[in-house]
C-alpha atoms as a PDB file:
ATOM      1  CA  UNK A   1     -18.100  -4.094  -4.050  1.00  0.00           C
ATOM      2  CA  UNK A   2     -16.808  -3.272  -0.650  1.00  0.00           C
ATOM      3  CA  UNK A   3     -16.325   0.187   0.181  1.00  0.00           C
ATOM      4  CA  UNK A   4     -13.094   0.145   2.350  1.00  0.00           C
ATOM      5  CA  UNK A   5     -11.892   3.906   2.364  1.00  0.00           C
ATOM      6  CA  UNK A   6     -13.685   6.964   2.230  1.00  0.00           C
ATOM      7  CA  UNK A   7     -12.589  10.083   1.440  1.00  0.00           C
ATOM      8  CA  UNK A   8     -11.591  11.436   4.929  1.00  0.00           C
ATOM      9  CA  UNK A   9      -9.545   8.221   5.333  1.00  0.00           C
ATOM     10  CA  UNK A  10      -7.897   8.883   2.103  1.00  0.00           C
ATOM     11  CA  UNK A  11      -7.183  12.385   3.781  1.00  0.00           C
ATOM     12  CA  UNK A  12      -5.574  10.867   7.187  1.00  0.00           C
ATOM     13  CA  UNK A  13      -3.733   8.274   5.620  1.00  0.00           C
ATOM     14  CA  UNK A  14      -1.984  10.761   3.211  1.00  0.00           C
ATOM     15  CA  UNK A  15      -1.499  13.003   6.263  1.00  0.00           C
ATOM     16  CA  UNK A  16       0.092  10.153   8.026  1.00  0.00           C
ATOM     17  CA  UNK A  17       2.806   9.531   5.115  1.00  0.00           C
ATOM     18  CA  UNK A  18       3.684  12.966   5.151  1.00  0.00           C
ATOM     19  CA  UNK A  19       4.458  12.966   8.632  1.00  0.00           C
ATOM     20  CA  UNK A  20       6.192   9.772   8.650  1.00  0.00           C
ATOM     21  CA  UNK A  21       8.499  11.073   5.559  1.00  0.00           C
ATOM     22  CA  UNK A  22       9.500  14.498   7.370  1.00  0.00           C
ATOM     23  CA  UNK A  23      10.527  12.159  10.417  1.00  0.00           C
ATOM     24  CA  UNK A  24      12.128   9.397   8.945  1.00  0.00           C
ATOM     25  CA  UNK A  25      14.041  12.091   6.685  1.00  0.00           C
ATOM     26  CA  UNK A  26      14.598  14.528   9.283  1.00  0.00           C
ATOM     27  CA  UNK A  27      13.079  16.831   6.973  1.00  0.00           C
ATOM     28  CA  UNK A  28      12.376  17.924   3.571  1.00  0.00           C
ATOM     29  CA  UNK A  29      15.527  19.403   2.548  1.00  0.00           C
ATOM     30  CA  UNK A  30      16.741  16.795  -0.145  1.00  0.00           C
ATOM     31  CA  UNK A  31      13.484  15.451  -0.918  1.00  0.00           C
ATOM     32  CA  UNK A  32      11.710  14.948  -4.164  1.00  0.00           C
ATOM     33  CA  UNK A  33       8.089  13.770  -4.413  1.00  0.00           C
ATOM     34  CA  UNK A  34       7.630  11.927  -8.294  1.00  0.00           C
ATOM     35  CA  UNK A  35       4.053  10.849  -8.617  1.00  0.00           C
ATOM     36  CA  UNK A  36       3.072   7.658 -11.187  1.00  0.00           C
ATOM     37  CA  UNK A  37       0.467   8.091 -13.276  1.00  0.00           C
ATOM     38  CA  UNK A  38      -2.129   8.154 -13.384  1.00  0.00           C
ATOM     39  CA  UNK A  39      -3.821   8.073  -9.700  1.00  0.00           C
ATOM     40  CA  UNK A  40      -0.160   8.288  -8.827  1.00  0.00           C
ATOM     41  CA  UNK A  41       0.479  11.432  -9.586  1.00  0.00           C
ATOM     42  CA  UNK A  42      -2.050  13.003  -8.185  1.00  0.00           C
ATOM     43  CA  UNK A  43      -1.959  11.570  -4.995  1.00  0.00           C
ATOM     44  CA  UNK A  44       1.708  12.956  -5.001  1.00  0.00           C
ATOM     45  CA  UNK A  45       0.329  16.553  -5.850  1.00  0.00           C
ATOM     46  CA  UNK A  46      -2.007  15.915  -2.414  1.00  0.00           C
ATOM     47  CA  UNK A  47       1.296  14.911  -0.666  1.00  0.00           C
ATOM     48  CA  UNK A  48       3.552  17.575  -1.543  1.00  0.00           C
ATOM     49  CA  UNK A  49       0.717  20.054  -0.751  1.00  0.00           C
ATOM     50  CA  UNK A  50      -0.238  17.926   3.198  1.00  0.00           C
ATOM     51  CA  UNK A  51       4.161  18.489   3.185  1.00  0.00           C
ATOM     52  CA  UNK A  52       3.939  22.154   2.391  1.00  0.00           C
ATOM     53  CA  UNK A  53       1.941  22.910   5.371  1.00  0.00           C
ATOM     54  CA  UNK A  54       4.356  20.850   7.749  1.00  0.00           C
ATOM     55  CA  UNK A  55       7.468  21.711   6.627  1.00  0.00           C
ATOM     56  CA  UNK A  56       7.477  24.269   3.155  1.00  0.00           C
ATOM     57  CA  UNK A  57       7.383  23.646  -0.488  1.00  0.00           C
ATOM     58  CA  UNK A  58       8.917  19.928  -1.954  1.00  0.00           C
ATOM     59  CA  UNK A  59       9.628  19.926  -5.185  1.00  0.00           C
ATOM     60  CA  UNK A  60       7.757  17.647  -6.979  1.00  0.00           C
ATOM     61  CA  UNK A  61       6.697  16.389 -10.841  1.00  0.00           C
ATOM     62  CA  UNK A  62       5.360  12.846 -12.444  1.00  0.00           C
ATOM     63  CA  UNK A  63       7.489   9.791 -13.948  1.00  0.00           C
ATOM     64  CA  UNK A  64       5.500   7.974 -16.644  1.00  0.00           C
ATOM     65  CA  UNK A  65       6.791   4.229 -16.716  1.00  0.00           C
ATOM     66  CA  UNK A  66       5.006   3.327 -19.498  1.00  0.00           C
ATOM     67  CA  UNK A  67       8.198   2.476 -21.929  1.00  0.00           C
ATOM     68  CA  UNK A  68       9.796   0.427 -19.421  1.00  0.00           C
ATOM     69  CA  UNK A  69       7.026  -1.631 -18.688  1.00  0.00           C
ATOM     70  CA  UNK A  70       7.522  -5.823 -18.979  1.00  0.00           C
ATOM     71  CA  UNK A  71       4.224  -5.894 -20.090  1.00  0.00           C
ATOM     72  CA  UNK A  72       4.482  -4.350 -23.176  1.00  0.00           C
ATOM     73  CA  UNK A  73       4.521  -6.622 -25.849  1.00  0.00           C
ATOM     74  CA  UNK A  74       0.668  -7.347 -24.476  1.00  0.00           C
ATOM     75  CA  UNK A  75      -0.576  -4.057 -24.595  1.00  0.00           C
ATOM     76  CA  UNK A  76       0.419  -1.118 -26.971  1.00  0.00           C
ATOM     77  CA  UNK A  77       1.737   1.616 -24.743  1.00  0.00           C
ATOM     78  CA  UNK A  78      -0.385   4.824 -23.948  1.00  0.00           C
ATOM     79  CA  UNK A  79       1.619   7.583 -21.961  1.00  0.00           C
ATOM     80  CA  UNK A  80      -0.753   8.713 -19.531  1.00  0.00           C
ATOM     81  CA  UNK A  81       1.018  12.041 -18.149  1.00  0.00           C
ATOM     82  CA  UNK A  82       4.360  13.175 -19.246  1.00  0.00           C
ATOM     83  CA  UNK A  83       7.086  12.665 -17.250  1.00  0.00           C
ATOM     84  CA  UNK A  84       7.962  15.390 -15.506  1.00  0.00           C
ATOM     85  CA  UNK A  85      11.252  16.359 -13.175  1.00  0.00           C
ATOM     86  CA  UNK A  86      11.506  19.476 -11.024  1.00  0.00           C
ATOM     87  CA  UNK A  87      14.569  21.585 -12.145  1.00  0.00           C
ATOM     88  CA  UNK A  88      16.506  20.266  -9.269  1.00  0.00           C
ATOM     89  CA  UNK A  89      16.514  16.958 -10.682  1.00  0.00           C
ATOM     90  CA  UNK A  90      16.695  13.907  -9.313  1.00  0.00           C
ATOM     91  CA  UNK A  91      20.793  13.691  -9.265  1.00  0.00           C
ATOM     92  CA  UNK A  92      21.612  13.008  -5.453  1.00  0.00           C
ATOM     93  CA  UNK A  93      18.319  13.790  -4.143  1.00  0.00           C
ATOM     94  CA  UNK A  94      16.374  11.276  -2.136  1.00  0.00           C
ATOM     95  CA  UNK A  95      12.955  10.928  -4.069  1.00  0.00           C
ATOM     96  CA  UNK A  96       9.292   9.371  -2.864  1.00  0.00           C
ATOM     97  CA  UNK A  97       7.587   7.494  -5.670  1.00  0.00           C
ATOM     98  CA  UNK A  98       4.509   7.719  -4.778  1.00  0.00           C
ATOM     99  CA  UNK A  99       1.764   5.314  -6.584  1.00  0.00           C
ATOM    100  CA  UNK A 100      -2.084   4.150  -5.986  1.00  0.00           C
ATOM    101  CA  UNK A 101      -1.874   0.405  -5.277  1.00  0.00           C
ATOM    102  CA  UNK A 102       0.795  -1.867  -4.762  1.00  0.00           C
ATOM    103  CA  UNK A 103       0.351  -5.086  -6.466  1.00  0.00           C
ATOM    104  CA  UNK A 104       2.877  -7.247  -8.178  1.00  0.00           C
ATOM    105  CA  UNK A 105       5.645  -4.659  -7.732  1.00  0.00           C
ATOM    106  CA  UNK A 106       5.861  -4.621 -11.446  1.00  0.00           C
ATOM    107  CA  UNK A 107       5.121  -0.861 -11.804  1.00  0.00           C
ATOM    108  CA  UNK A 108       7.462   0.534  -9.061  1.00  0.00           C
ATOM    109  CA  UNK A 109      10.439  -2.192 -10.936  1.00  0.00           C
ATOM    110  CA  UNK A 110       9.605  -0.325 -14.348  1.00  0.00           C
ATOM    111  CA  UNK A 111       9.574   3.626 -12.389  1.00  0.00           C
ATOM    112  CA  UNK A 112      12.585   2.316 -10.651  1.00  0.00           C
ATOM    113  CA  UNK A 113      14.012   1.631 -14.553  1.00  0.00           C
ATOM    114  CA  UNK A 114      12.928   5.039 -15.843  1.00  0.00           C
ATOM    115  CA  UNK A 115      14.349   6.744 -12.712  1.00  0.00           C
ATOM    116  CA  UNK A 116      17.644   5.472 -13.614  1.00  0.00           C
ATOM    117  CA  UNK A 117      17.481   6.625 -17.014  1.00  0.00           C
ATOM    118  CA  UNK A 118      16.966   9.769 -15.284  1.00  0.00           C
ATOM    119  CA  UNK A 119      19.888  10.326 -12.858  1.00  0.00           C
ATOM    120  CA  UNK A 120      21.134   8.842  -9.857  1.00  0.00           C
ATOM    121  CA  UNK A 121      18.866   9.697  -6.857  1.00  0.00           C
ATOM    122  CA  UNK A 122      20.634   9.081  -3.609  1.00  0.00           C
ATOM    123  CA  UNK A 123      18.058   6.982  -2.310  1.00  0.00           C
ATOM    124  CA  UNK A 124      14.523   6.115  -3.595  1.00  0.00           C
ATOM    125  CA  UNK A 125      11.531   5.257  -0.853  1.00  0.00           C
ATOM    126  CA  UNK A 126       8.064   4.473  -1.631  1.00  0.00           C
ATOM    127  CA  UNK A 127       4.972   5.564  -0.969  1.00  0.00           C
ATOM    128  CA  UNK A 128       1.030   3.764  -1.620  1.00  0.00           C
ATOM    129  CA  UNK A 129      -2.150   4.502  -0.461  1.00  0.00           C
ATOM    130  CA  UNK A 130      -2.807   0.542  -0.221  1.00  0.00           C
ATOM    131  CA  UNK A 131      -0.573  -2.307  -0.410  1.00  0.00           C
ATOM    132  CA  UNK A 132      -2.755  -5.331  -1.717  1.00  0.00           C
ATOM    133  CA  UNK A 133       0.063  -8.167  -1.171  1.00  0.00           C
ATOM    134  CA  UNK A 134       1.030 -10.514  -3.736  1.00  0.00           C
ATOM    135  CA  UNK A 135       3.945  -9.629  -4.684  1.00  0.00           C
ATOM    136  CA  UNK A 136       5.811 -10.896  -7.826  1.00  0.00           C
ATOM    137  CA  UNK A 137       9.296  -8.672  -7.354  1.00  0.00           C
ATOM    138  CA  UNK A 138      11.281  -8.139  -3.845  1.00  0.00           C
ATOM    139  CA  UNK A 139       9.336  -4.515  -3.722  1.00  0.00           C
ATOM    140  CA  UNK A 140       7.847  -2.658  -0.555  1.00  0.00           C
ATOM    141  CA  UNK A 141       6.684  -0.041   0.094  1.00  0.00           C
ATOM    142  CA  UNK A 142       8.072   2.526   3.200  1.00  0.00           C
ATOM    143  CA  UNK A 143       4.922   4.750   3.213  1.00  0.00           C
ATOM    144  CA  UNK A 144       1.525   2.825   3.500  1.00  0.00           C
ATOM    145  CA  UNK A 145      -1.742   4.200   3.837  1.00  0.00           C
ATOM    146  CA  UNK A 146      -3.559   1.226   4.346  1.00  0.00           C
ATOM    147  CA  UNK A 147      -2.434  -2.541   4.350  1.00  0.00           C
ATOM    148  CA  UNK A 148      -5.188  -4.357   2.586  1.00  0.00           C
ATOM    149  CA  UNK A 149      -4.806  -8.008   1.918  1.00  0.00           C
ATOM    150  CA  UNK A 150      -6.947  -9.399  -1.099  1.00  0.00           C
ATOM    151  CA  UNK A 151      -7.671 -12.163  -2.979  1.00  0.00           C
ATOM    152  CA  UNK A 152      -6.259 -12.675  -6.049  1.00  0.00           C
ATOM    153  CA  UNK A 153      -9.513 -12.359  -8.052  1.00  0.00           C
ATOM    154  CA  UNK A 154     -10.257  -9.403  -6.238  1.00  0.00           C
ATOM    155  CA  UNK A 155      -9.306  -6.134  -7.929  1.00  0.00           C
ATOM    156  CA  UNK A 156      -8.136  -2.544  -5.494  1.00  0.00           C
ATOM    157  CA  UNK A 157     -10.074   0.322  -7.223  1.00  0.00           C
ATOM    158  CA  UNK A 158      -9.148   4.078  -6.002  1.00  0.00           C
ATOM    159  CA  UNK A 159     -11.176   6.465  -6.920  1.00  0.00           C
ATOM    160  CA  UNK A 160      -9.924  10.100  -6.863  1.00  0.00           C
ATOM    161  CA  UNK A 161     -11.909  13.050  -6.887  1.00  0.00           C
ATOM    162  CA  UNK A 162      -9.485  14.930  -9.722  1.00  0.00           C
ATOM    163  CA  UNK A 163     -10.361  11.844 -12.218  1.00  0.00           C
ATOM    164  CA  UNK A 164     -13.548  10.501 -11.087  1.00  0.00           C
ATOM    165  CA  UNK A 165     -15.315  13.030  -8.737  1.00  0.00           C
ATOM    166  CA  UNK A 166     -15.047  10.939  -5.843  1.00  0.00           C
ATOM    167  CA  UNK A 167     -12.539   9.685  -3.045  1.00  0.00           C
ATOM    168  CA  UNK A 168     -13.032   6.524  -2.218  1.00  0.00           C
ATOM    169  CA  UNK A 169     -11.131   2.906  -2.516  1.00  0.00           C
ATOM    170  CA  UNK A 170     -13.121  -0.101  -2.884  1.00  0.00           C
ATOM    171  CA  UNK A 171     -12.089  -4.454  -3.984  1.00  0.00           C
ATOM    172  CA  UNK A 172     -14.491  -5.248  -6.943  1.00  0.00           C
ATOM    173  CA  UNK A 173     -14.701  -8.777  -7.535  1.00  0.00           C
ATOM    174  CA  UNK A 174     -13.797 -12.236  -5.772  1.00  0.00           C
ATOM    175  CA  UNK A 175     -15.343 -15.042  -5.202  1.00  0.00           C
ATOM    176  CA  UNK A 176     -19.204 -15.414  -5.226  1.00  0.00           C
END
């Protein structure tokens, strides 16, 4: 195991995106932060609060993806948090997904699914705390915390204090 961010980083990184979001928005005004379960969402909760402080409350809430996942038929499907949608809505807003790792781009195709059963947001951006590469969709990410290319035996594990008492992201695995 390699220990590649530690909690502090985790903390700047996220501080980063939130700045980068106000600017490239020119604001907060129409946004709405939607977390993805599971580390997803609570990264999104440490957004909206880092946002807060700059610029006033966000409203915010989770989007579970799990029925609109392609890999279903592999896996029976276990929600892992309720989808959840501020009472603004999503209707003409510009909403941040905001997710743990981007891999494949398989999750952010199924939120992007579930989003539209939803509404119509005006626009949708992303935001990861690491993008691992190997991509199987056309997805990328706007916000990224840290750019971390891997190889594909290697595994991205984030750790979050709220789930596993610790903040810290670290590859398992690889080649020996």
């Amino acid at each position: 195991m390699a220990a590649i961010l530690a909690g502090e980083d985790i903390a700047r990184a996220l501080k980063r995106i939130a700045h980068e979001i106000v600017e490239r928005n020119q604001g907060l005004s129409n946004i709405t932060v939607l977390g993805i379960p599971t580390r997803g969402a609570y990264l999104g909760r440490r957004l909206v609060d880092i946002l807060a402080q700059i610029e006033g409350p966000v409203p915010h809430g989770t989007l579970d993806v799990t029925l609109h996942r392609d890999d279903l038929r592999l896996r029976p499907p276990k929600p892992l948090l309720p989808t959840q949608i501020p009472s603004e809505g999503i209707e003409g807003r510009d909403v941040i997904l905001v997710d743990d790792v981007l891999f494949s781009g398989r999750t952010i195709r199924a939120a992007l699914d579930a989003l539209g059963d939803l509404g119509r947001p005006r626009s949708v951006q992303l935001a990861v705390l690491v993008d691992r590469g190997h991509r199987e969709l056309p997805i990328r990410a706007d916000y990224v915390g840290k750019n971390l290319p891997t190889s594909s035996s290697e595994s991205v594990r984030v750790m979050l204090r709220e789930i596993d008492q610790i903040d810290a992201v670290e590859i398992v695995g690889g080649e020996k």
